[in-house]
PDB file of N, CA and C in Angstrom:
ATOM      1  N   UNK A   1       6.364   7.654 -15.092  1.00  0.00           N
ATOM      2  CA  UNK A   1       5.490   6.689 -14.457  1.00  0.00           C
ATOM      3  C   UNK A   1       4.480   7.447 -13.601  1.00  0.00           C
ATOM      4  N   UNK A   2       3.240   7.058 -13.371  1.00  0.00           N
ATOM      5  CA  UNK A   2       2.386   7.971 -12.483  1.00  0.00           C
ATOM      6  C   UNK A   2       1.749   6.119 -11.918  1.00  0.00           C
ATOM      7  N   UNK A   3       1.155   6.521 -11.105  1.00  0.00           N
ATOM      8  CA  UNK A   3       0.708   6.046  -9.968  1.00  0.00           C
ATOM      9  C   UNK A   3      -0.650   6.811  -9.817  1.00  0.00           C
ATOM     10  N   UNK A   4      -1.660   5.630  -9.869  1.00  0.00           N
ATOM     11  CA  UNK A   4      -3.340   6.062  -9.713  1.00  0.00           C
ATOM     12  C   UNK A   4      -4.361   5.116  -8.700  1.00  0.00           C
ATOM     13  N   UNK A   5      -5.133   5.683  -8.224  1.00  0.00           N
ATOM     14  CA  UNK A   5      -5.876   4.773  -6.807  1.00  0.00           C
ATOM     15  C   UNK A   5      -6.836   4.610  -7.737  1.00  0.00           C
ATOM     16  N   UNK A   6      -7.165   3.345  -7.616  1.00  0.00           N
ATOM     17  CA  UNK A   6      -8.367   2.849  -8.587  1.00  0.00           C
ATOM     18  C   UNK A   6      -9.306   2.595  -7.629  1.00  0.00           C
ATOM     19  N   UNK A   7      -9.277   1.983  -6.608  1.00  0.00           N
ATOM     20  CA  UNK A   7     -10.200   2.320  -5.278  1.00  0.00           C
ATOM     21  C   UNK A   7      -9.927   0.914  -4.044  1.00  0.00           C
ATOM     22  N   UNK A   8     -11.020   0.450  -3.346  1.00  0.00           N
ATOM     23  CA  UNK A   8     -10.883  -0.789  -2.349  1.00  0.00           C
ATOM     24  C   UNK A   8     -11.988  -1.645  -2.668  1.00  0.00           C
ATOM     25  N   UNK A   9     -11.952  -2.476  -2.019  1.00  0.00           N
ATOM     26  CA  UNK A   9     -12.817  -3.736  -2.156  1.00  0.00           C
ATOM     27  C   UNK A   9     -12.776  -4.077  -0.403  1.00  0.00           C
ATOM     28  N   UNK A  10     -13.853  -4.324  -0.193  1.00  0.00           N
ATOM     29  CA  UNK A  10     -13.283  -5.087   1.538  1.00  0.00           C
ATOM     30  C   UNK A  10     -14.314  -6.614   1.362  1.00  0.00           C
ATOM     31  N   UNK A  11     -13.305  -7.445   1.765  1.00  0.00           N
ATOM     32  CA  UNK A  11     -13.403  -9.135   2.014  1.00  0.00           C
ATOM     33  C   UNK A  11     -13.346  -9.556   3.500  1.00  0.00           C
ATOM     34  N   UNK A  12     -13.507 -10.659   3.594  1.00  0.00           N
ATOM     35  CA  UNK A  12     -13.774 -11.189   4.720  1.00  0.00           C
ATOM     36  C   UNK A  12     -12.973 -10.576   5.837  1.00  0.00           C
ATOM     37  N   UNK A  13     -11.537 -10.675   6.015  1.00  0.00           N
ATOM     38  CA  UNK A  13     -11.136 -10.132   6.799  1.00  0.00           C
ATOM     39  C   UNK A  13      -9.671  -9.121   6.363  1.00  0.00           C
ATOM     40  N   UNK A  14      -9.819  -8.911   5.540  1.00  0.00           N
ATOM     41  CA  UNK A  14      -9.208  -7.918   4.798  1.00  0.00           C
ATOM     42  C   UNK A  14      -9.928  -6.460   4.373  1.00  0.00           C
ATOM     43  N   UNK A  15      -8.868  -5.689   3.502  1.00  0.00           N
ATOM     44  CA  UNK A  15      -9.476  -4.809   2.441  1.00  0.00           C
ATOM     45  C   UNK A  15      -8.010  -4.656   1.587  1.00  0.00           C
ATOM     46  N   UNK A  16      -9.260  -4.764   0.217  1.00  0.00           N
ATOM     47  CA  UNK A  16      -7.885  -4.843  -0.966  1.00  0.00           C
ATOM     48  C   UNK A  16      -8.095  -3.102  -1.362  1.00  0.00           C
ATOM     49  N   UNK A  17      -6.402  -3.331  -1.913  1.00  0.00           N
ATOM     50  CA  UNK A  17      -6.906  -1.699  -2.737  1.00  0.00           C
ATOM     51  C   UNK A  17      -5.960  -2.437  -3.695  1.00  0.00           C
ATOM     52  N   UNK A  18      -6.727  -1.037  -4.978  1.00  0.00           N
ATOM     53  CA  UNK A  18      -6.167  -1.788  -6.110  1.00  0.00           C
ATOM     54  C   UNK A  18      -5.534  -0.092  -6.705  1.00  0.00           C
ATOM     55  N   UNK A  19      -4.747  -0.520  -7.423  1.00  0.00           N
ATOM     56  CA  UNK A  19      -3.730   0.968  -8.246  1.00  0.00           C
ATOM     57  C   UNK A  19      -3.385   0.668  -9.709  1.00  0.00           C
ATOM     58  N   UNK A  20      -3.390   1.524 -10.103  1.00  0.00           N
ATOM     59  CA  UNK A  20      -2.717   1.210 -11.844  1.00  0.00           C
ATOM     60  C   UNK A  20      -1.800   1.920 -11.881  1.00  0.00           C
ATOM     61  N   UNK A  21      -0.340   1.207 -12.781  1.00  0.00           N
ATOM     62  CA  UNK A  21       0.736   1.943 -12.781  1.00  0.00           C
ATOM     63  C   UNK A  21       0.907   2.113 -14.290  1.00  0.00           C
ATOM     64  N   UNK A  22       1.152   3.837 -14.591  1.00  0.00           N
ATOM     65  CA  UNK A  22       0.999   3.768 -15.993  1.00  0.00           C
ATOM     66  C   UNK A  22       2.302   4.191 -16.047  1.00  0.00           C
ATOM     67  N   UNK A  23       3.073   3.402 -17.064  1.00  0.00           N
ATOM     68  CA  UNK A  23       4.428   3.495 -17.608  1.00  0.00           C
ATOM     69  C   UNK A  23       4.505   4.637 -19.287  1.00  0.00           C
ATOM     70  N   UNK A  24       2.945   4.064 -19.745  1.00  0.00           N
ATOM     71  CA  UNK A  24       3.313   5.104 -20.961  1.00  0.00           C
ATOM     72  C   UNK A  24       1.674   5.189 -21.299  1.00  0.00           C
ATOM     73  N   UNK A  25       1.008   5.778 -22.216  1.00  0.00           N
ATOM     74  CA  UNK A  25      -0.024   5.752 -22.612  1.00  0.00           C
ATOM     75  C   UNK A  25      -0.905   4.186 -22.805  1.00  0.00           C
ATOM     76  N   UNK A  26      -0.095   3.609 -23.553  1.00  0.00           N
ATOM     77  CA  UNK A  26      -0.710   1.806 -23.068  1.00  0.00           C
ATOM     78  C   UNK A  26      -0.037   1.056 -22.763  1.00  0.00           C
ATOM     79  N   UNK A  27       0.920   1.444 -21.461  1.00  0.00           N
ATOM     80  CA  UNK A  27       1.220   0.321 -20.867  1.00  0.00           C
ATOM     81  C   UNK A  27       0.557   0.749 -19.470  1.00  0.00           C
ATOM     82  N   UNK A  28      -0.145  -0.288 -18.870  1.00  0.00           N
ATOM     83  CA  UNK A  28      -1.189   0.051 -17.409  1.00  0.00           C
ATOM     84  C   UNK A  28      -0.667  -1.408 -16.968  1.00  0.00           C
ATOM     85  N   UNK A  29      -0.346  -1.267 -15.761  1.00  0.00           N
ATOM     86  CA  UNK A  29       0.225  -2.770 -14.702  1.00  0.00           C
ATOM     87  C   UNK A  29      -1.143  -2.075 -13.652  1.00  0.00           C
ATOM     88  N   UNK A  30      -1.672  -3.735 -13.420  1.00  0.00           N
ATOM     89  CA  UNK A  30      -2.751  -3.160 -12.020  1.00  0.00           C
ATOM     90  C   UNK A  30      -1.662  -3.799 -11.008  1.00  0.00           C
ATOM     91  N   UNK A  31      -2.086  -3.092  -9.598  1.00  0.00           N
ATOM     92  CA  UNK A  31      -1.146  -3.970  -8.835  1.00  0.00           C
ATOM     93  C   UNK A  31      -2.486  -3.908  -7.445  1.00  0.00           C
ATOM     94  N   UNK A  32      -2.209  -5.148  -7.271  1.00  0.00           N
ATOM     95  CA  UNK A  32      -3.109  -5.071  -5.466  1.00  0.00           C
ATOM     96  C   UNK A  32      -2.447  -5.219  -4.578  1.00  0.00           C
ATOM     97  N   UNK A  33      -3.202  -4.545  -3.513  1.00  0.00           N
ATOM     98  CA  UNK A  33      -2.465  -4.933  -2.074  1.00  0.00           C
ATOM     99  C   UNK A  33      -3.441  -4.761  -0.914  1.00  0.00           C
ATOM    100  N   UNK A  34      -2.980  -5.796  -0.346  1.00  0.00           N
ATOM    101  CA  UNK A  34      -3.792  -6.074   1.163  1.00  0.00           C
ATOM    102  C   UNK A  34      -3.388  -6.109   2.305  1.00  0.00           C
ATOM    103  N   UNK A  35      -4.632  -5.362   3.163  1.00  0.00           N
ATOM    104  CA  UNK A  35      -4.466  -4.812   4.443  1.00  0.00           C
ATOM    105  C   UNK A  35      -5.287  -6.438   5.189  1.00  0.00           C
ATOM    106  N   UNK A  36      -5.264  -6.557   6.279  1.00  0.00           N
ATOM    107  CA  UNK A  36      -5.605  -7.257   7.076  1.00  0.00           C
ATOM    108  C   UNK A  36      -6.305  -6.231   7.614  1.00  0.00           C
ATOM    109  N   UNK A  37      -8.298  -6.434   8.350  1.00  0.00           N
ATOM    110  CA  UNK A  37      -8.603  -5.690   8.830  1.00  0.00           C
ATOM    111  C   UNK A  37      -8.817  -5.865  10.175  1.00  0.00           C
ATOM    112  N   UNK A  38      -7.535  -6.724  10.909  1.00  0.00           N
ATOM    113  CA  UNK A  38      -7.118  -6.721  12.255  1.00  0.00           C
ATOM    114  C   UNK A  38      -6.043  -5.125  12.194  1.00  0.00           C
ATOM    115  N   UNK A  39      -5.518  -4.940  11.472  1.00  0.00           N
ATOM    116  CA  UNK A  39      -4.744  -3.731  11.785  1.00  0.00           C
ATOM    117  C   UNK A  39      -5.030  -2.683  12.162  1.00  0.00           C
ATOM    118  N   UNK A  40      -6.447  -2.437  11.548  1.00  0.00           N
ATOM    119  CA  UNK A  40      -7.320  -1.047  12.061  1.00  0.00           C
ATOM    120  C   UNK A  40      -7.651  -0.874  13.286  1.00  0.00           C
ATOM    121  N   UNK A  41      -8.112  -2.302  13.825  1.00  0.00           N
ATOM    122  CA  UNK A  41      -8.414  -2.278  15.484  1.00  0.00           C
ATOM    123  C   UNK A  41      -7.566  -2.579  16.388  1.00  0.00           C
ATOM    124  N   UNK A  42      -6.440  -3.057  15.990  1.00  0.00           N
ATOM    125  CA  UNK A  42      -5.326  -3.333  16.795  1.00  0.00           C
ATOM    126  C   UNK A  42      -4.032  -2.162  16.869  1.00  0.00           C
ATOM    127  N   UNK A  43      -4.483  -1.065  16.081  1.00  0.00           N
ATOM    128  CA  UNK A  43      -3.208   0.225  15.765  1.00  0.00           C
ATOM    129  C   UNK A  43      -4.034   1.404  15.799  1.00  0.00           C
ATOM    130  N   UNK A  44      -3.332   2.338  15.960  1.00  0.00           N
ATOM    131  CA  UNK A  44      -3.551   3.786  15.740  1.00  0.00           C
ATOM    132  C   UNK A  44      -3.883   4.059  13.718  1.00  0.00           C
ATOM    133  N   UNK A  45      -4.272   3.010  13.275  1.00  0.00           N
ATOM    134  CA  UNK A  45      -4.063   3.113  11.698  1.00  0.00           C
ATOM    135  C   UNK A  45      -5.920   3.085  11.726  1.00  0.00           C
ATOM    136  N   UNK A  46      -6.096   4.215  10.580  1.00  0.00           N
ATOM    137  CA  UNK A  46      -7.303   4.338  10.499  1.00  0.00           C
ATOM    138  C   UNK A  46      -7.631   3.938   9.030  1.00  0.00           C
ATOM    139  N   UNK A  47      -8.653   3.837   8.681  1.00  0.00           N
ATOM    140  CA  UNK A  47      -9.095   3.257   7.220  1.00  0.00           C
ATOM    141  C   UNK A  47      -8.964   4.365   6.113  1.00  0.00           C
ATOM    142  N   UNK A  48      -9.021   5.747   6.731  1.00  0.00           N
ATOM    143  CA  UNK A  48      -8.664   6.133   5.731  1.00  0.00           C
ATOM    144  C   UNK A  48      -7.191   6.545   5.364  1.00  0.00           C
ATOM    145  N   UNK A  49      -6.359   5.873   6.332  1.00  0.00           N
ATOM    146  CA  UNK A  49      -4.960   5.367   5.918  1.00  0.00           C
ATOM    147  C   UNK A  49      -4.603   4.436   4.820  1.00  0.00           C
ATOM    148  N   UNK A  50      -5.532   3.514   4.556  1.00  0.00           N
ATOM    149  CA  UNK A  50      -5.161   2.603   3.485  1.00  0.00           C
ATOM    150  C   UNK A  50      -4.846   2.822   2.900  1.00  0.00           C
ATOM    151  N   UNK A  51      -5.583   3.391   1.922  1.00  0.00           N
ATOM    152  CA  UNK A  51      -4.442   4.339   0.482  1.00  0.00           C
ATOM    153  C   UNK A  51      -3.102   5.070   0.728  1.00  0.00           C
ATOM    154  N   UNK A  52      -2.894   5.690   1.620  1.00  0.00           N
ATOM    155  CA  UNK A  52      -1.795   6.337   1.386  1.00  0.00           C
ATOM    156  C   UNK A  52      -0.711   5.424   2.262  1.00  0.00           C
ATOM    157  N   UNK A  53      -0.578   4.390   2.870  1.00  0.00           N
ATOM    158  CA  UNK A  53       0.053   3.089   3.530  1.00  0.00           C
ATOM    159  C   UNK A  53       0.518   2.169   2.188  1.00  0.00           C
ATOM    160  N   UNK A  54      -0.724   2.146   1.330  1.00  0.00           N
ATOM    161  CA  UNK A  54      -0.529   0.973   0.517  1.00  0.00           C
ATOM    162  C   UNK A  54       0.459   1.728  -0.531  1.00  0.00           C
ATOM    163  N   UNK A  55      -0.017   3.196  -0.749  1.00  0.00           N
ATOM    164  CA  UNK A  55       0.706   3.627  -1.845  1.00  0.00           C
ATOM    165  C   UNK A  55       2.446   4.040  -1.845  1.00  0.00           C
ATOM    166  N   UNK A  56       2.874   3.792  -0.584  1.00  0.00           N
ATOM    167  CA  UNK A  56       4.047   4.272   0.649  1.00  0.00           C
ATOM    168  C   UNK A  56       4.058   3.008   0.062  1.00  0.00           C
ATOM    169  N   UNK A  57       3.698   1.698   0.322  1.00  0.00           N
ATOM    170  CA  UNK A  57       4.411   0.075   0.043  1.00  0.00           C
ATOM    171  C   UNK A  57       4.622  -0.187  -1.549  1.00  0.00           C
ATOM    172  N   UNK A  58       3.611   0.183  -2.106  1.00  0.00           N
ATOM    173  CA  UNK A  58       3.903  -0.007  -3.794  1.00  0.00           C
ATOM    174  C   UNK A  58       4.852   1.216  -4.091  1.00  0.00           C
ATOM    175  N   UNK A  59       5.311   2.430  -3.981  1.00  0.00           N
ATOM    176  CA  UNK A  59       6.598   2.914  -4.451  1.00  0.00           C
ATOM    177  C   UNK A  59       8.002   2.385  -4.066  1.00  0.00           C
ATOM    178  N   UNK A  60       7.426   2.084  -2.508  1.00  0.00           N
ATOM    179  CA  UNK A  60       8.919   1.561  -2.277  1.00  0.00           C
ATOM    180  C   UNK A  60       9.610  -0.219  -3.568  1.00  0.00           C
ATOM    181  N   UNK A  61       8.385  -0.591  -3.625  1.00  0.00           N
ATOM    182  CA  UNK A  61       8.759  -1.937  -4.428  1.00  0.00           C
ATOM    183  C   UNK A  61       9.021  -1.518  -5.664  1.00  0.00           C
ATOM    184  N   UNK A  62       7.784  -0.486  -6.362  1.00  0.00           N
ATOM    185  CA  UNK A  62       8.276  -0.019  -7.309  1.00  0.00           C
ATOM    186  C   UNK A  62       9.797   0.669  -7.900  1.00  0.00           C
ATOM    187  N   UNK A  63      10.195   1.324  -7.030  1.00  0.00           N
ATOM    188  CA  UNK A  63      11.603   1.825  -6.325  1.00  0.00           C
ATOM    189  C   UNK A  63      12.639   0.462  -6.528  1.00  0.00           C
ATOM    190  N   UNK A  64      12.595  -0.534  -6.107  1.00  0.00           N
ATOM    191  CA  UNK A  64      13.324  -1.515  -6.201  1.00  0.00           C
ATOM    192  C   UNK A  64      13.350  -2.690  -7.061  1.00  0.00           C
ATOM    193  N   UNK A  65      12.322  -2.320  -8.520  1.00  0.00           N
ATOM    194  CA  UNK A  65      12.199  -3.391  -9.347  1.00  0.00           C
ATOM    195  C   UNK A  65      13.402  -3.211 -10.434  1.00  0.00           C
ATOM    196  N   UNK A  66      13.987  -3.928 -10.979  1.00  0.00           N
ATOM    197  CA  UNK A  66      14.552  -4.266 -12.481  1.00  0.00           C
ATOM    198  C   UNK A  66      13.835  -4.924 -13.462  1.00  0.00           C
ATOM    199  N   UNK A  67      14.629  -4.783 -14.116  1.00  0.00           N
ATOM    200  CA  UNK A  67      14.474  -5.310 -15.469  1.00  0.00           C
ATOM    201  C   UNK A  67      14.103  -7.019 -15.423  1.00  0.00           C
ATOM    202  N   UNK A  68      15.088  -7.203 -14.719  1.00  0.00           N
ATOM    203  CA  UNK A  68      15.121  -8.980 -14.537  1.00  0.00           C
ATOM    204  C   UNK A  68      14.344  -9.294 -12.985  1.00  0.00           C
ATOM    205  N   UNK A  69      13.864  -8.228 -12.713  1.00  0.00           N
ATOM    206  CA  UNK A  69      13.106  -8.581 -10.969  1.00  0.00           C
ATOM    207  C   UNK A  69      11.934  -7.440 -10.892  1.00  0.00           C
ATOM    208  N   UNK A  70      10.878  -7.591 -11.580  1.00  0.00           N
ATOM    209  CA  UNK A  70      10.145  -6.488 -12.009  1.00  0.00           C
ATOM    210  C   UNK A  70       8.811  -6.809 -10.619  1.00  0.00           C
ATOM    211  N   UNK A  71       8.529  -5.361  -9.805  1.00  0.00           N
ATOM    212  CA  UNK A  71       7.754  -5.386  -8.288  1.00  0.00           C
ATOM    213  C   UNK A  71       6.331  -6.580  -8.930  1.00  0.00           C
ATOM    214  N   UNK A  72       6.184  -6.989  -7.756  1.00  0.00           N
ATOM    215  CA  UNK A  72       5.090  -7.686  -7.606  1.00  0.00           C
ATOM    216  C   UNK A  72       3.724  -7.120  -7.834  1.00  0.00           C
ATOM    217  N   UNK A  73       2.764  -8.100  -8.409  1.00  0.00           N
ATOM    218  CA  UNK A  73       1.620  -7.540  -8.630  1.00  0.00           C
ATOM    219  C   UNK A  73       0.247  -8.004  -7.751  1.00  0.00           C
ATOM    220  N   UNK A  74       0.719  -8.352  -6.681  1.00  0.00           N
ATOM    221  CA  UNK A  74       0.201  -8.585  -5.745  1.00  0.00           C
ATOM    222  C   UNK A  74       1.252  -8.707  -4.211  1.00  0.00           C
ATOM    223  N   UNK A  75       1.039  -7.235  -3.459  1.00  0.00           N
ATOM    224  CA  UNK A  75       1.453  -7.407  -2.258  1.00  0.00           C
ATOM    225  C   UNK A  75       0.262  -7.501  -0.805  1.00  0.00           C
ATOM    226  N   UNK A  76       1.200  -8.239   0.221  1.00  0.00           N
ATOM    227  CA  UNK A  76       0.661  -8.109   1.609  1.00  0.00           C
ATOM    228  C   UNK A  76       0.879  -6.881   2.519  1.00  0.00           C
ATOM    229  N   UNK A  77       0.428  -6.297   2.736  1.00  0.00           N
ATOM    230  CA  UNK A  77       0.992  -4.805   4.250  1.00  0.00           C
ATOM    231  C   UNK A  77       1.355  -5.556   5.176  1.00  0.00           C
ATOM    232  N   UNK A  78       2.681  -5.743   5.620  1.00  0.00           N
ATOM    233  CA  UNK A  78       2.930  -6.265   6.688  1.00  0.00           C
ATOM    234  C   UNK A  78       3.199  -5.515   8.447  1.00  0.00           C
ATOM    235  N   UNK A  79       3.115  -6.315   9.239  1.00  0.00           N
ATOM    236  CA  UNK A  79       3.092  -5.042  10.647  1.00  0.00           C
ATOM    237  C   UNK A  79       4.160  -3.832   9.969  1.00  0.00           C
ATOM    238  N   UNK A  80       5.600  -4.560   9.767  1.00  0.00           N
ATOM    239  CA  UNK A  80       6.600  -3.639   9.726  1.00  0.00           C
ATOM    240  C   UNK A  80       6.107  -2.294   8.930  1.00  0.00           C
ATOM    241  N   UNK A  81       5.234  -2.528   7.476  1.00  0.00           N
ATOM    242  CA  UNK A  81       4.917  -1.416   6.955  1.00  0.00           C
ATOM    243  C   UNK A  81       3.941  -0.319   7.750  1.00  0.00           C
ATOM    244  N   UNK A  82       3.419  -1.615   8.465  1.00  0.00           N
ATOM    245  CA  UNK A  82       2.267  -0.491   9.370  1.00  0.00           C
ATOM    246  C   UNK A  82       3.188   0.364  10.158  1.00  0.00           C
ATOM    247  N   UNK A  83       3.744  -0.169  11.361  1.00  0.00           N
ATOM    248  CA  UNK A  83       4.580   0.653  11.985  1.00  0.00           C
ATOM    249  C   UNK A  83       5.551   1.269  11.785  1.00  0.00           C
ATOM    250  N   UNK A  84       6.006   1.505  10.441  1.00  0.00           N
ATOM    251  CA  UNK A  84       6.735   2.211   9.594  1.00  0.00           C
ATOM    252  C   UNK A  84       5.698   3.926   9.298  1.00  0.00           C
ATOM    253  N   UNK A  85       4.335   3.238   8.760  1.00  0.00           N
ATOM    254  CA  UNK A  85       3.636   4.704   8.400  1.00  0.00           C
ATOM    255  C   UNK A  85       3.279   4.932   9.468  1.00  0.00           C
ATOM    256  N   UNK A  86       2.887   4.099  10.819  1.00  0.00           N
ATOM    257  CA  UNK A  86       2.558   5.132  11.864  1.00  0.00           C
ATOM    258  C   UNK A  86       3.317   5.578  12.066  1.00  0.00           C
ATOM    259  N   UNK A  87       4.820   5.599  12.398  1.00  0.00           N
ATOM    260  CA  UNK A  87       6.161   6.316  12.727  1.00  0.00           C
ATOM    261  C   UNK A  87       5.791   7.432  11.768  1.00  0.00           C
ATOM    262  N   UNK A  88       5.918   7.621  10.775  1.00  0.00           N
ATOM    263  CA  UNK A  88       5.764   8.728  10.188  1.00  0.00           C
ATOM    264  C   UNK A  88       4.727   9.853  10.080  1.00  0.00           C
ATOM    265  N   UNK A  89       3.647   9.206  10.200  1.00  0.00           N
ATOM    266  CA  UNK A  89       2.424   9.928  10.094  1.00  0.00           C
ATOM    267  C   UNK A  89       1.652  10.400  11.521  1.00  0.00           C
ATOM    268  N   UNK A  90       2.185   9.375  12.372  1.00  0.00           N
ATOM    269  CA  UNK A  90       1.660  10.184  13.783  1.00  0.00           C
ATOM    270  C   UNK A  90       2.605   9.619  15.119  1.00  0.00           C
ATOM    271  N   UNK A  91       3.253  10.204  14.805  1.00  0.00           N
ATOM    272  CA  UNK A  91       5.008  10.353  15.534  1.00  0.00           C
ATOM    273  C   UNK A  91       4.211  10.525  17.224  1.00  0.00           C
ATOM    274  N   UNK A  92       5.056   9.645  17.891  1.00  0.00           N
ATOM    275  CA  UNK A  92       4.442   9.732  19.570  1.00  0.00           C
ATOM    276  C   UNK A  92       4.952  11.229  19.917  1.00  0.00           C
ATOM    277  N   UNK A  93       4.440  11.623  20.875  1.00  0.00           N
ATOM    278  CA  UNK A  93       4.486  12.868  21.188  1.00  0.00           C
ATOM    279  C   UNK A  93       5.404  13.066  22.681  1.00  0.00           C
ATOM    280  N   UNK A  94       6.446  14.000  22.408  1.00  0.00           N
ATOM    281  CA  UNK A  94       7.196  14.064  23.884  1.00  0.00           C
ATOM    282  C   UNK A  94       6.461  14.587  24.861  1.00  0.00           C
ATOM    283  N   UNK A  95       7.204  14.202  25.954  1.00  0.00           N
ATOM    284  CA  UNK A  95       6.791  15.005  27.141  1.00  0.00           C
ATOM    285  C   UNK A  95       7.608  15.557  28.523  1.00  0.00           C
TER     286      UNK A  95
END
């Protein structure tokens, strides 16, 4: 399976990104997912986080699909995911 950034779109108060998941030579699933673009100004999350936030949320679903429960082809970023990649990506700093 590979995983490809096909790019963003930004809407009213969002921004979509969109990905293609290629399973074999012709099988391509698009999948979208959306950011709310209250998150950018309300977090330490910058825009050019989107892609790699959204792509952190589509493996994990991808990660958890079956046969009989196959990931969604349209997800939301929710806070939890946000503050999940900020935890990871820019860890508070001791002192």
């Amino acid at each position: 399976m590979q995983i490809q950034y096909v790019g963003f779109n930004v809407a009213a108060s969002s921004r979509i990104y969109n990905f293609h998941v290629v399973d074999a030579p012709d099988q391509i699933r698009e999948f979208v997912l959306e950011v709310q673009s209250e998150a950018f100004r309300s977090s330490s999350l910058k825009f050019q986080d989107g892609p790699a936030l959204c792509l952190a949320r589509l493996k994990r679903e991808l990660d958890g699909e079956t046969q009989v429960l196959p990931a969604q082809a349209c997800l939301c970023i929710g806070e939890q995911d946000i503050e999940e990649y900020i935890e990871r990506h820019y860890p508070r700093k001791r002192r």
